[in-house]
Protein backbone atom coordinates (compact mmCIF):
# COMPACT_ATOMS: atom_id res chain seq x y z
CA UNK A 1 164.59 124.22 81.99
CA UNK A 2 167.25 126.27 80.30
CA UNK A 3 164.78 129.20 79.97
CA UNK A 4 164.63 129.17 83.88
CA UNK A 5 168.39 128.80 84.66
CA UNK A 6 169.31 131.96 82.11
CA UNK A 7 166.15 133.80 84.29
CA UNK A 8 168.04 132.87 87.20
CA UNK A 9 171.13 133.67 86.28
CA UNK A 10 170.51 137.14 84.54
CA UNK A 11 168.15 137.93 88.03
CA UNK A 12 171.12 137.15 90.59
CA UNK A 13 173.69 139.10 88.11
CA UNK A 14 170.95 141.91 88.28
CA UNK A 15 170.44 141.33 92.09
CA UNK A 16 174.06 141.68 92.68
CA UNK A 17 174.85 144.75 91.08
CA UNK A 18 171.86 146.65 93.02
CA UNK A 19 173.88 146.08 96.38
CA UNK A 20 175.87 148.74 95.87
CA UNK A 21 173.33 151.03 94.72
CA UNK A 22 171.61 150.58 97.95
CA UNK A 23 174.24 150.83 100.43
CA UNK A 24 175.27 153.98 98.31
CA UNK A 25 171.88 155.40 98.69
CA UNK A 26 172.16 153.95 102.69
CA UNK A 27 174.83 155.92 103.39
CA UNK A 28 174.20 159.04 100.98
CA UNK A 29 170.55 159.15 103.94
CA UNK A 30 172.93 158.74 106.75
CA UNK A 31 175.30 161.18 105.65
CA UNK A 32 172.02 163.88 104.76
CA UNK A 33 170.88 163.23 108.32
CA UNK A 34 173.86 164.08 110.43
CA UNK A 35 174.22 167.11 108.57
CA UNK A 36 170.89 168.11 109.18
CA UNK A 37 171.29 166.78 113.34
CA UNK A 38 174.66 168.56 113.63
CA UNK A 39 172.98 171.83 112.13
CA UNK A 40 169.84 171.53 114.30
CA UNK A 41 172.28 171.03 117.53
CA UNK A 42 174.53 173.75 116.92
CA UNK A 43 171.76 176.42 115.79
CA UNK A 44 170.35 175.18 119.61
CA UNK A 45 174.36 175.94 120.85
CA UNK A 46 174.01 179.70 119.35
CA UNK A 47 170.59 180.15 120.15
CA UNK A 48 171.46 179.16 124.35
CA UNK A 49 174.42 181.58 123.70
CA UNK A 50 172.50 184.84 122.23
CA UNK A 51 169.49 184.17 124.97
CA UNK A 52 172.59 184.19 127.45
CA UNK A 53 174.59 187.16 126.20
CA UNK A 54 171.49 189.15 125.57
CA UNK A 55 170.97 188.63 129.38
CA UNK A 56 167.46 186.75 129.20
CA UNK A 57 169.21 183.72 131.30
CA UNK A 58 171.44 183.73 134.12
CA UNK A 59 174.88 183.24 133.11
CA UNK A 60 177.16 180.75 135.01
CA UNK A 61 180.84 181.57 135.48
CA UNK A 62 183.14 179.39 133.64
CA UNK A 63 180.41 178.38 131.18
CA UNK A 64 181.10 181.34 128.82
CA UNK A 65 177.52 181.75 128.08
CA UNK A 66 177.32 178.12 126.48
CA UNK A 67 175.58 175.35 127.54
CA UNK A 68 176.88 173.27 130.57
CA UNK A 69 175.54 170.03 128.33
CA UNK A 70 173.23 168.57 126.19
CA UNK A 71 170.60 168.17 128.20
CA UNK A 72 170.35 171.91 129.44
CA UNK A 73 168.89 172.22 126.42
CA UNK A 74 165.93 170.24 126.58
CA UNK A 75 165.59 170.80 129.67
CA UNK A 76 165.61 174.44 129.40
CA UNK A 77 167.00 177.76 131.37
CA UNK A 78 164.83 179.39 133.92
CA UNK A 79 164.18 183.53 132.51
CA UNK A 80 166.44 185.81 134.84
CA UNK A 81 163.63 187.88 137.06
CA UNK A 82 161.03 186.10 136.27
CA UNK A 83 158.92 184.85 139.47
CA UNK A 84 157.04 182.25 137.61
CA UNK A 85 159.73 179.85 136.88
CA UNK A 86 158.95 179.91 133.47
CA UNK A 87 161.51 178.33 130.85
CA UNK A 88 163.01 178.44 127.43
CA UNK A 89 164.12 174.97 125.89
CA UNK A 90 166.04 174.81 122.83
CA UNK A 91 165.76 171.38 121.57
CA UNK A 92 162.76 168.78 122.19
CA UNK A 93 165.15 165.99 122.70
CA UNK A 94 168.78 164.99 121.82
CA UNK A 95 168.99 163.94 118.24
CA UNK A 96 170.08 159.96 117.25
CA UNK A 97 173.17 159.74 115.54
CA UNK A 98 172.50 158.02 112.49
CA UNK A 99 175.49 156.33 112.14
CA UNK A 100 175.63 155.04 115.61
CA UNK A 101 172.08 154.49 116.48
CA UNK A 102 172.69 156.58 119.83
CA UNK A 103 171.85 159.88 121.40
CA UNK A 104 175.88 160.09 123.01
CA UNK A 105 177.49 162.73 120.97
CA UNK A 106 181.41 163.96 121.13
CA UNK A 107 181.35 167.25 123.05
CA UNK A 108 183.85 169.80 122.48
CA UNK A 109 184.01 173.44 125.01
CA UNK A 110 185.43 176.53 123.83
CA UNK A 111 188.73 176.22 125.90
CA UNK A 112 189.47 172.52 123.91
CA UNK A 113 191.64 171.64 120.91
CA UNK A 114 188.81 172.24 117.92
CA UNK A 115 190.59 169.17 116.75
CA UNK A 116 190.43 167.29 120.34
CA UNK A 117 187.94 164.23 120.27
CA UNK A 118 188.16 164.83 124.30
CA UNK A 119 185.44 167.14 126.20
CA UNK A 120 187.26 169.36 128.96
CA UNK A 121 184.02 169.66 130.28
CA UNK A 122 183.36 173.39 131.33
CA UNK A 123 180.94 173.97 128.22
CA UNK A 124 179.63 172.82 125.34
CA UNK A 125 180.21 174.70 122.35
CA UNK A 126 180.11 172.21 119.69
CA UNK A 127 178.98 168.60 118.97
CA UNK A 128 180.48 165.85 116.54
CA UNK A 129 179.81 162.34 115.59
CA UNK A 130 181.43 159.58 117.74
CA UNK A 131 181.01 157.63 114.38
CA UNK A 132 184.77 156.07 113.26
CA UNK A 133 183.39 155.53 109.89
CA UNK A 134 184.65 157.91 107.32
CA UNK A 135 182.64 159.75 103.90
CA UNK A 136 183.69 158.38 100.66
CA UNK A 137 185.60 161.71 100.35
CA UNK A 138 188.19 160.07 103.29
CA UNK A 139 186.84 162.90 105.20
CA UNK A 140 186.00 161.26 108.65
CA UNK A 141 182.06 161.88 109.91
CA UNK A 142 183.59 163.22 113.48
CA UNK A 143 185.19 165.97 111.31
CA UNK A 144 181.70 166.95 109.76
């Protein structure tokens, strides 16, 4: 009987200082995947705007040769002069956030504060966690 309660104990003393090890390792995936999202969305952002300055798409005034949103980008951007219709697409679908389980990103255009978290709306020229969770750095994920 003793045997059994010092197995039990030394197992839940064990058990209890994994915990941390796993929401370390949690949140050490989380943070690996929004860097990788964020990088995948903004290579899309630069990719819209080279097709665009390079004249391949039409460009819309006010729009600065960025996206209008997200979803201009899966969606894709007809070819200027092309009769066919045919289009280029940038990303297959909006990324999840992984810290907010959710496909809404913060927006930012090029005419906003680069530390505004509001979206003036006339572009999209970067993207940023809506996340108010913050790296063990301090550094808060929307900053990333």
């Amino acid at each position: 009987m003793v045997e059994l309660i010092v197995s039990f104990t030394i197992l839940s003393i064990l058990t209890t200082m994994s915990v941390p090890l796993i929401r370390f390792r949690v949140r050490t995936e989380r943070e690996r995947e929004l860097r990788f999202v964020l990088r995948e969305m903004r290579s899309a952002i630069d990719k819209f705007k080279d097709v665009c300055d390079g004249g391949q798409i039409q460009k819309k005034l006010g729009t600065d040769c960025y996206p209008e949103t997200l979803d201009q980008l899966v969606e894709g951007v007809k070819i200027a002069n092309d009769p066919s219709g045919k289009k280029i697409r940038f990303l297959r679908r909006i990324p999840m956030d992984p810290f907010t389980r959710q496909r809404d990103w913060g927006l930012r255009s090029d005419q906003d504060d680069p530390a505004s978290n509001s979206w003036g709306g006339q572009n999209v020229f970067d993207v940023y966690s809506k996340t108010f969770e913050k790296a063990p750095s301090g550094e808060a994920y929307s900053e990333w």
